[in-house]
PDB file of N, CA and C in Angstrom:
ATOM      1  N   UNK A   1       0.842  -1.173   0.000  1.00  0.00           N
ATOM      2  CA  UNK A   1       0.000   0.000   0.000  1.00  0.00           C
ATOM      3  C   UNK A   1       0.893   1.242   0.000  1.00  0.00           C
ATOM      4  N   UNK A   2       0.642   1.943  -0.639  1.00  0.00           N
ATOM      5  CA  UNK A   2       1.247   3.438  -0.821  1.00  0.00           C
ATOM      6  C   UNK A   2       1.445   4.159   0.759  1.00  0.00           C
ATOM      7  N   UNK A   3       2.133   5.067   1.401  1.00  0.00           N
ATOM      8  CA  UNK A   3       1.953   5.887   2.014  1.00  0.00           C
ATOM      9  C   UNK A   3       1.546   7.430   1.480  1.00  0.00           C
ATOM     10  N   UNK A   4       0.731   7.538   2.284  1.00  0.00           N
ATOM     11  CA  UNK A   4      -0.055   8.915   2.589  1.00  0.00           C
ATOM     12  C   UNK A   4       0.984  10.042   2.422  1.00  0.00           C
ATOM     13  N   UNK A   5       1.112  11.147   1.928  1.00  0.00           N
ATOM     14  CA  UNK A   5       2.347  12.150   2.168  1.00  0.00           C
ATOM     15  C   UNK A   5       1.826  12.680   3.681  1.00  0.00           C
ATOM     16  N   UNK A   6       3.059  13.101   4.533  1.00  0.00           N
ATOM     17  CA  UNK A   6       2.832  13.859   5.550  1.00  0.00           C
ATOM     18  C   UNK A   6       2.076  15.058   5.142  1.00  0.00           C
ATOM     19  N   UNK A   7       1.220  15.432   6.435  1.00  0.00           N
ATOM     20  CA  UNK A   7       0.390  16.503   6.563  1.00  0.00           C
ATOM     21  C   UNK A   7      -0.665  16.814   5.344  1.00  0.00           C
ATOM     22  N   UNK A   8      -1.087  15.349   5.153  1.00  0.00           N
ATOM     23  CA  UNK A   8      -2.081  15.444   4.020  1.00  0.00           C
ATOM     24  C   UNK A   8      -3.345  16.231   5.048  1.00  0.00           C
ATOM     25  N   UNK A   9      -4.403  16.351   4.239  1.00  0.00           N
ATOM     26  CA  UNK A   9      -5.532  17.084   5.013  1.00  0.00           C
ATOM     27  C   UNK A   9      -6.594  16.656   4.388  1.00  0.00           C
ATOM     28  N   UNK A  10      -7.604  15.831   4.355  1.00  0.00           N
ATOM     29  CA  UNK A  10      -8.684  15.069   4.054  1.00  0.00           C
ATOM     30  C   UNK A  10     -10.193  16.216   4.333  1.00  0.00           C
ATOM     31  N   UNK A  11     -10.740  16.524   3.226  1.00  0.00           N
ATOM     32  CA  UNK A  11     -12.028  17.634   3.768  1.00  0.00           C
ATOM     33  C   UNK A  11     -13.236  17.047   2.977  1.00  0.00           C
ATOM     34  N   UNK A  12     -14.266  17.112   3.812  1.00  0.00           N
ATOM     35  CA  UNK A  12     -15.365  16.249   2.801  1.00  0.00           C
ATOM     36  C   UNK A  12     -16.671  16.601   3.590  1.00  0.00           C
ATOM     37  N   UNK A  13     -17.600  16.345   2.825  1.00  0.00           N
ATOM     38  CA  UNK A  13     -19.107  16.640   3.781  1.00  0.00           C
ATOM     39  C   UNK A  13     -20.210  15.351   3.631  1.00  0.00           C
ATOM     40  N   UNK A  14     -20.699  15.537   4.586  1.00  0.00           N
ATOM     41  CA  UNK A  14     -22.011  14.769   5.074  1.00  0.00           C
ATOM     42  C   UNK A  14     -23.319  15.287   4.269  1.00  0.00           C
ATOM     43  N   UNK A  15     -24.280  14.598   3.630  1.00  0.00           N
ATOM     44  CA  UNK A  15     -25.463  14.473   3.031  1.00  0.00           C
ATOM     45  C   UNK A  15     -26.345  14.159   3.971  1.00  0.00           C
ATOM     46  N   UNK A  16     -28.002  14.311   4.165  1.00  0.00           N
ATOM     47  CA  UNK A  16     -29.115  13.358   4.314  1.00  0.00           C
ATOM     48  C   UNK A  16     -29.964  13.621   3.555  1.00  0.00           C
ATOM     49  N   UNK A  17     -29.983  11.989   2.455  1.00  0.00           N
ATOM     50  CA  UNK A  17     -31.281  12.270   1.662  1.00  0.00           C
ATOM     51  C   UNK A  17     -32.573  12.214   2.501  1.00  0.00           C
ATOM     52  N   UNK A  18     -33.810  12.616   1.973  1.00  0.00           N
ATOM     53  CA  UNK A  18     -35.161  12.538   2.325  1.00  0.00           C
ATOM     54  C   UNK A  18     -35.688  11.538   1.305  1.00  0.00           C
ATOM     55  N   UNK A  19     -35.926  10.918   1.081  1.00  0.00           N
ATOM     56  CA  UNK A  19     -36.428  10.034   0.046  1.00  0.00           C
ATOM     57  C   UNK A  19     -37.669  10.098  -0.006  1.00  0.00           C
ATOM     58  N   UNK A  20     -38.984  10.577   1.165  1.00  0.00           N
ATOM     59  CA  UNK A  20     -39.861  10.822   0.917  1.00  0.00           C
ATOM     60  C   UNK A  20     -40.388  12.542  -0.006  1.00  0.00           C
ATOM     61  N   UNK A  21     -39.552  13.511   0.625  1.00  0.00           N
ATOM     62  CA  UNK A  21     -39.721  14.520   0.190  1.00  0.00           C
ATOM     63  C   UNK A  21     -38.738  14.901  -0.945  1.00  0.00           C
ATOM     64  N   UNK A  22     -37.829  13.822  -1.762  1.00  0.00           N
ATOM     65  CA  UNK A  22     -37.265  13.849  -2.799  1.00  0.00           C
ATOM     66  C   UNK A  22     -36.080  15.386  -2.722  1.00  0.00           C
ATOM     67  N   UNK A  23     -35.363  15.491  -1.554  1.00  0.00           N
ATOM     68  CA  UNK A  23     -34.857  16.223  -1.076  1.00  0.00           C
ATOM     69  C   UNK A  23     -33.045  16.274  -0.350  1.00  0.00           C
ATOM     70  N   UNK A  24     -32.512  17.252  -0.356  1.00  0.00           N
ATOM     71  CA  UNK A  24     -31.404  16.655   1.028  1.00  0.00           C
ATOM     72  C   UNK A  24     -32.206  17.527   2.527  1.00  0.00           C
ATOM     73  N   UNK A  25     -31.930  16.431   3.525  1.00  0.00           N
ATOM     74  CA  UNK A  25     -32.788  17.199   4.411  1.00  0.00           C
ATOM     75  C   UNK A  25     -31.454  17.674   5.384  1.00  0.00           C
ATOM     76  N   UNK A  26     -31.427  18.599   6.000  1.00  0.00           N
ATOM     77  CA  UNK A  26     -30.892  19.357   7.172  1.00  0.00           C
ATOM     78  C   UNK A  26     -30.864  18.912   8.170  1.00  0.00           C
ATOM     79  N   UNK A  27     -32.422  18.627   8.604  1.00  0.00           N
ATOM     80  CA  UNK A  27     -32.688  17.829   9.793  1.00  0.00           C
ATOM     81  C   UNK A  27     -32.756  16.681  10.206  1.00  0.00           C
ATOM     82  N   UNK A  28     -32.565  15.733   9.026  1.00  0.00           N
ATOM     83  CA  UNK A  28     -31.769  14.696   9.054  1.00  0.00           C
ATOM     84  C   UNK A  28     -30.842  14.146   9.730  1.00  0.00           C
ATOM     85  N   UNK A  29     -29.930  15.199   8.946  1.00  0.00           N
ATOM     86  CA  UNK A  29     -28.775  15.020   9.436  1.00  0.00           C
ATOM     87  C   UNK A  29     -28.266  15.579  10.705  1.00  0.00           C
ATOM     88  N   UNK A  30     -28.906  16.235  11.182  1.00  0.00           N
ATOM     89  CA  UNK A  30     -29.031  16.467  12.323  1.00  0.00           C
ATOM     90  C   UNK A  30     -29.127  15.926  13.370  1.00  0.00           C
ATOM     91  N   UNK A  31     -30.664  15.229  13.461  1.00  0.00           N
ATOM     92  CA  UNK A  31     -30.660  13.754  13.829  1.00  0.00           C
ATOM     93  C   UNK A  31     -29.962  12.788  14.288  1.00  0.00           C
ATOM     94  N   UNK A  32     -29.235  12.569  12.841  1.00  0.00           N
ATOM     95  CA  UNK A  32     -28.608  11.165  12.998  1.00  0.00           C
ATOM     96  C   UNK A  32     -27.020  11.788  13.683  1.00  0.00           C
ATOM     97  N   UNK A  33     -26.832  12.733  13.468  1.00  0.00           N
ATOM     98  CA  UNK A  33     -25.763  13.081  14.669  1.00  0.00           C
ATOM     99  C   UNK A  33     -25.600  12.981  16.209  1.00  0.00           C
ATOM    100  N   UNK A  34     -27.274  13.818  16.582  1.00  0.00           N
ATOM    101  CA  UNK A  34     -27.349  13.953  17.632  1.00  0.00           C
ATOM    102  C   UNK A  34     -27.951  12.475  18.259  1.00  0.00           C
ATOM    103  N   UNK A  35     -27.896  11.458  17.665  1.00  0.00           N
ATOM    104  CA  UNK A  35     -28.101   9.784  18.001  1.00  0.00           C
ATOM    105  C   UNK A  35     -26.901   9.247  17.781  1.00  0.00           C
ATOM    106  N   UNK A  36     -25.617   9.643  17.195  1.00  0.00           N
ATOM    107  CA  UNK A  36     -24.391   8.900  17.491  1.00  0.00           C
ATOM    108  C   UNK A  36     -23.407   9.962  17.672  1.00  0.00           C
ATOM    109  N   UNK A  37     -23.560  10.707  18.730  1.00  0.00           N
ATOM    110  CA  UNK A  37     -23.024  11.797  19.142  1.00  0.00           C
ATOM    111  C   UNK A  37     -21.408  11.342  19.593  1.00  0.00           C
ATOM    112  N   UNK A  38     -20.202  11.522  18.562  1.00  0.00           N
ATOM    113  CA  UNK A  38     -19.154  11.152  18.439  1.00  0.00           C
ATOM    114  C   UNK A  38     -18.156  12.671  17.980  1.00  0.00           C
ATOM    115  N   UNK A  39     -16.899  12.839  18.675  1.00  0.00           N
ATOM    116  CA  UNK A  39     -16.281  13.255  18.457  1.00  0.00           C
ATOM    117  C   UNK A  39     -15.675  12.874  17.343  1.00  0.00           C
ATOM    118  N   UNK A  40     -14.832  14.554  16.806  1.00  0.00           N
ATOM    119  CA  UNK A  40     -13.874  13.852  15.284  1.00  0.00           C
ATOM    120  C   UNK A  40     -12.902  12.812  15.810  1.00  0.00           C
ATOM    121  N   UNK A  41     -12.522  13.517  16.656  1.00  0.00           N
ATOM    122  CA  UNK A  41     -11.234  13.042  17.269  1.00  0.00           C
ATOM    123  C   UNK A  41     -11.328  11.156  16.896  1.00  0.00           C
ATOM    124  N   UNK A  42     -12.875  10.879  17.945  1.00  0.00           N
ATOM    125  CA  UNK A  42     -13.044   9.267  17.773  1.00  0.00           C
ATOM    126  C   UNK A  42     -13.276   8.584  16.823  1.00  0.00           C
ATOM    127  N   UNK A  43     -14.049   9.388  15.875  1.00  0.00           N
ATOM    128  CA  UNK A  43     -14.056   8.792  14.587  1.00  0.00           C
ATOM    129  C   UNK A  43     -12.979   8.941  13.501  1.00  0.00           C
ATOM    130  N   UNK A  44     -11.669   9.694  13.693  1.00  0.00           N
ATOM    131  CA  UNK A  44     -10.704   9.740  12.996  1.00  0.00           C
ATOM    132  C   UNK A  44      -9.954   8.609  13.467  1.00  0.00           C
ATOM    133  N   UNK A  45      -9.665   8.405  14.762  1.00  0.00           N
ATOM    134  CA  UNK A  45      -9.543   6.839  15.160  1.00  0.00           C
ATOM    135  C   UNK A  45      -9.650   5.571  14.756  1.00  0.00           C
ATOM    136  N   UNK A  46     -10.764   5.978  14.113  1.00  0.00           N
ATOM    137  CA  UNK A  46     -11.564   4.737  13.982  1.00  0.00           C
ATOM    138  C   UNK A  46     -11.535   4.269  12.368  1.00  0.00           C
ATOM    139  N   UNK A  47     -10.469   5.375  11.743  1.00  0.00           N
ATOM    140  CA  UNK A  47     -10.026   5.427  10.174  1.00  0.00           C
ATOM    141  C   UNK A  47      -8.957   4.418  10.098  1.00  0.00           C
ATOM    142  N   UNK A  48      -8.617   3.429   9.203  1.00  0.00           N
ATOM    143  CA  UNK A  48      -7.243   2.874   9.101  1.00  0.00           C
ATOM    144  C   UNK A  48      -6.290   3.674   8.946  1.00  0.00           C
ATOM    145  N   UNK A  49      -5.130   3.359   9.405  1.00  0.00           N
ATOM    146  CA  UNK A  49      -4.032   3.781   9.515  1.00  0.00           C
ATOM    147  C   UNK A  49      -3.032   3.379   8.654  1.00  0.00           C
ATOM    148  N   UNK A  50      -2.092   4.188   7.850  1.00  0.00           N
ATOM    149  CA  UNK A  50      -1.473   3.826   6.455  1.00  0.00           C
ATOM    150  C   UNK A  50      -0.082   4.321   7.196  1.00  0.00           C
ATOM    151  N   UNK A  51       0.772   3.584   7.308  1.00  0.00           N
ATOM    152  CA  UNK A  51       2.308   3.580   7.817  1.00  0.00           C
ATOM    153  C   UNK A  51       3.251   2.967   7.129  1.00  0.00           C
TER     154      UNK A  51
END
């Protein structure tokens, strides 16, 4: 497997479709945050690690 260059910086965003209201919803995603209420910190953790 390749290594990563130092001080790469990974930036990306979160979606919630609505599938009923054929939409992205806000409050969705909202939601589903505030039900797996996780720090970055823990979920960057929880990324494989390339060494």
């Amino acid at each position: 497997m390749e290594q990563l260059p130092a001080g790469l910086v990974l930036d990306g965003e979160l979606l919630a479709w609505d599938p009923e209201a054929g939409r992205l919803s806000f409050e969705g995603l909202q939601r589903r945050a505030a039900a797996r209420s996780r720090s970055a910190a823990t979920l960057a953790a929880r990324l494989p690690a390339y060494y």
